[in-house]
Protein backbone atom coordinates (compact mmCIF):
# COMPACT_ATOMS: atom_id res chain seq x y z
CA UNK A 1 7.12 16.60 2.77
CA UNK A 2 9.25 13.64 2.12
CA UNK A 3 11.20 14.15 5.02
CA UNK A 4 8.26 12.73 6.83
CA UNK A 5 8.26 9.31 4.64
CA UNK A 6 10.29 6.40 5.39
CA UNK A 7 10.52 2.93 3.61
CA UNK A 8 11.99 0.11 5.85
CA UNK A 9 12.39 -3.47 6.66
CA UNK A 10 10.20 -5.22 9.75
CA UNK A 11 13.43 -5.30 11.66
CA UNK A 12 14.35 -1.70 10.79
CA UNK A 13 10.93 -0.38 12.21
CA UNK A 14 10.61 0.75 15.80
CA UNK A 15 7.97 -0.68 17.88
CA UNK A 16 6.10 2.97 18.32
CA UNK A 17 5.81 2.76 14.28
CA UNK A 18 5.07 -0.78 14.39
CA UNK A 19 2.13 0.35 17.04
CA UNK A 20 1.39 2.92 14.56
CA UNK A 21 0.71 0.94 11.68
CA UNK A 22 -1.17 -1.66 12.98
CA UNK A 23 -3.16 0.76 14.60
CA UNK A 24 -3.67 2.77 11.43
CA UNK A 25 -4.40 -0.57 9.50
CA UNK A 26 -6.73 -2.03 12.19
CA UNK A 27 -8.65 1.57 12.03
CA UNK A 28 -9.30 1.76 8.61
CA UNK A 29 -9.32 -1.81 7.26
CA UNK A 30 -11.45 -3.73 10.30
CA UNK A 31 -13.17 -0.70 11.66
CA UNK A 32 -14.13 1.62 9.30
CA UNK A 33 -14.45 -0.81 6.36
CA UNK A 34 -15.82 -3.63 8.59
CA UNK A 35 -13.96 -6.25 7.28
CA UNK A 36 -13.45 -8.69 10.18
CA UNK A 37 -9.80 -10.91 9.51
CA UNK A 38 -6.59 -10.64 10.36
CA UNK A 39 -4.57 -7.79 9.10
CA UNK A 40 -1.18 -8.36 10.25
CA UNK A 41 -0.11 -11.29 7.91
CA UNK A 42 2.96 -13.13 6.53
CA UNK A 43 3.98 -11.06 4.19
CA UNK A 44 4.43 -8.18 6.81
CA UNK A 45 7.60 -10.13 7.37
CA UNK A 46 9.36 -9.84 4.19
CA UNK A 47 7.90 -6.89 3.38
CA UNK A 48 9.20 -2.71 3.29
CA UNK A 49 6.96 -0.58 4.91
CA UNK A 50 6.31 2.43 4.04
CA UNK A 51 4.42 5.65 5.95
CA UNK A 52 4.33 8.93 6.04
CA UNK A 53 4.20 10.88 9.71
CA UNK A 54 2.19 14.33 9.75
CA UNK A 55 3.03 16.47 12.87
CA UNK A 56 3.97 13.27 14.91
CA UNK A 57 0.67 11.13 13.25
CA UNK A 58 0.90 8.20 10.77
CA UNK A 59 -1.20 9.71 8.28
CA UNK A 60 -0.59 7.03 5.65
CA UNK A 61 1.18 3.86 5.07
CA UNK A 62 1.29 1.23 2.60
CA UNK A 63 3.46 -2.27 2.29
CA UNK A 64 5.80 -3.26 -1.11
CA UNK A 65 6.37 -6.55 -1.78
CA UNK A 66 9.38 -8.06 -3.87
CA UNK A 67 8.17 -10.20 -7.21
CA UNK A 68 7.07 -13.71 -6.38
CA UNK A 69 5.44 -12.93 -2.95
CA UNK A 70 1.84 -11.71 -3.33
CA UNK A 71 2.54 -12.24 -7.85
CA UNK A 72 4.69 -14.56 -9.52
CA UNK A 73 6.95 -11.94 -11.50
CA UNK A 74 5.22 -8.73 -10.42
CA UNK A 75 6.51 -6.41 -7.14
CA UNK A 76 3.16 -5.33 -5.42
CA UNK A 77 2.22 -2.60 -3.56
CA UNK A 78 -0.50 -3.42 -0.61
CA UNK A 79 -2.39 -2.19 2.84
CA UNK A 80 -2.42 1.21 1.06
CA UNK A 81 -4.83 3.11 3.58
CA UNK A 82 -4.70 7.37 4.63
CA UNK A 83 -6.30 8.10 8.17
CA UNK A 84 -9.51 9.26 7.85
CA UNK A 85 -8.69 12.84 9.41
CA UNK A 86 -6.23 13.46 6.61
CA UNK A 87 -7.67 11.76 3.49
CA UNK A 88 -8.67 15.52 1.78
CA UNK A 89 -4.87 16.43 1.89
CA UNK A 90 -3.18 14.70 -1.13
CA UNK A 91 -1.48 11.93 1.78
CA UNK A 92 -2.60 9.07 -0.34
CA UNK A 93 -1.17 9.93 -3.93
CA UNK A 94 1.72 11.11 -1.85
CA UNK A 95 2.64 7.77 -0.34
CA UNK A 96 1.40 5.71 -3.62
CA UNK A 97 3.68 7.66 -5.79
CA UNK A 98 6.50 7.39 -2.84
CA UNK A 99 5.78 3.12 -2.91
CA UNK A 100 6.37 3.17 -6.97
CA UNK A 101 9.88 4.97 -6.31
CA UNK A 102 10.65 2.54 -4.12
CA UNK A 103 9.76 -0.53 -5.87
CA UNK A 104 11.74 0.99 -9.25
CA UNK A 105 14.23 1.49 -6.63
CA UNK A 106 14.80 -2.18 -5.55
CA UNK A 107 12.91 -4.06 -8.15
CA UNK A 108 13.82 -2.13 -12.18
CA UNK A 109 12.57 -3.26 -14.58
CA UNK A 110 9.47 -5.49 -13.21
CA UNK A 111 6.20 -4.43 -12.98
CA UNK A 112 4.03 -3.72 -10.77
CA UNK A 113 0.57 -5.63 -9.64
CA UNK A 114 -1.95 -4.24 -7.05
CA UNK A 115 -5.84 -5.58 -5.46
CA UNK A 116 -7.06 -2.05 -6.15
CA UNK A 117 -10.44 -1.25 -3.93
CA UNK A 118 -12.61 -0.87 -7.37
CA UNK A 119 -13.97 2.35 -6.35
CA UNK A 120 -10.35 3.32 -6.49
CA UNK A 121 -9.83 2.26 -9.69
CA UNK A 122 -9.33 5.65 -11.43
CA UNK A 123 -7.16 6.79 -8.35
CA UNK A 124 -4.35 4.25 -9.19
CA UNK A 125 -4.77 4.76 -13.00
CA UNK A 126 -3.44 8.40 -12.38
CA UNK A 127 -0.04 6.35 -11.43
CA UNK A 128 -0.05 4.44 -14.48
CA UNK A 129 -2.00 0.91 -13.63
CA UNK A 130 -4.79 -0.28 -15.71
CA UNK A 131 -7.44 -2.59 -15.10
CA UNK A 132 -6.71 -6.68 -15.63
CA UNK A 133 -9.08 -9.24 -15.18
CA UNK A 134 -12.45 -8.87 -14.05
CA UNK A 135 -13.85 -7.75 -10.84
CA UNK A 136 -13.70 -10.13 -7.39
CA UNK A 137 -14.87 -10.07 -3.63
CA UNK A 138 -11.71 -10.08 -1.06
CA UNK A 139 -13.23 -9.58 2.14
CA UNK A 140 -16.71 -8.40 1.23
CA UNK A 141 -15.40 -5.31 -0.74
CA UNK A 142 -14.87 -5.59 -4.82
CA UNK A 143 -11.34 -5.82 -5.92
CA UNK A 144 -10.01 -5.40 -9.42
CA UNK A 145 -6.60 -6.27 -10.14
CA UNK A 146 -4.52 -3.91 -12.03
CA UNK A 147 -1.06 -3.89 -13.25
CA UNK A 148 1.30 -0.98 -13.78
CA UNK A 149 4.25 -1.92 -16.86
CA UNK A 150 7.48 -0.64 -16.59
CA UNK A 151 8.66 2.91 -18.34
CA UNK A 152 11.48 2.75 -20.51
């Protein structure tokens, strides 16, 4: 399975998995979950991307961010989505638990803070984040922030 995952740079990615994960992004995020703004942001630029290809299909893909760009002092993990044909098949814990590695990777010994969806809430707890702060809007849908400490 992991030979399927990558976790690059912007400039590292090709423009087929560029298409691919603005496509995948675009389908979920402004389609599906009707949130009408612009996905592609900013922080795509200094961030790794991460996804994880299925028989030729981007089935899942999320961004990591280094401390100090979306959190003063926390990495982040963000744009976590899992194509809707494929969400029944473990893709998502598999490319969560794939953007932790790689954050402990670059970033030891800083945690980690996410937006979580707040129906996901006790999907990212399985990882080890809990709940901070209350509950928010961020583009129509409730958001909860949660933070995930470091293991020692």
């Amino acid at each position: 399975m992991r030979d399927n995952l990558y976790c690059k740079t912007l400039n590292e990615l090709t423009g087929l998995e560029v298409f691919d994960i603005l496509q995948l992004r675009s389908s979920v995020f402004v389609v599906e979950q009707k949130c009408i703004y612009l996905d592609a942001d900013e922080k795509d630029k200094s961030s790794h991307h991460i996804g994880f290809y299925k028989n030729g299909i981007l089935v899942a893909c999320t961004r990591i961010l280094a401390p100090g760009i979306s959190y003063d002092n926390y990495s982040s993990i963000g744009r976590v989505c899992t194509h809707i044909d494929y969400r029944t098949l473990n893709f998502g814990r598999t490319i969560v638990q794939y953007s932790i590695e790689c954050l402990e990777e670059r970033y030891k010994n800083i945690p980690i803070k996410i937006s979580a969806q707040s129906y996901l809430i006790n999907f990212y707890s399985e990882f080890g984040f809990e709940v901070v702060g209350n509950e928010y809007l961020e583009d129509g849908i409730p958001h909860t922030g949660m933070i995930r400490n470091v293991k020692y």
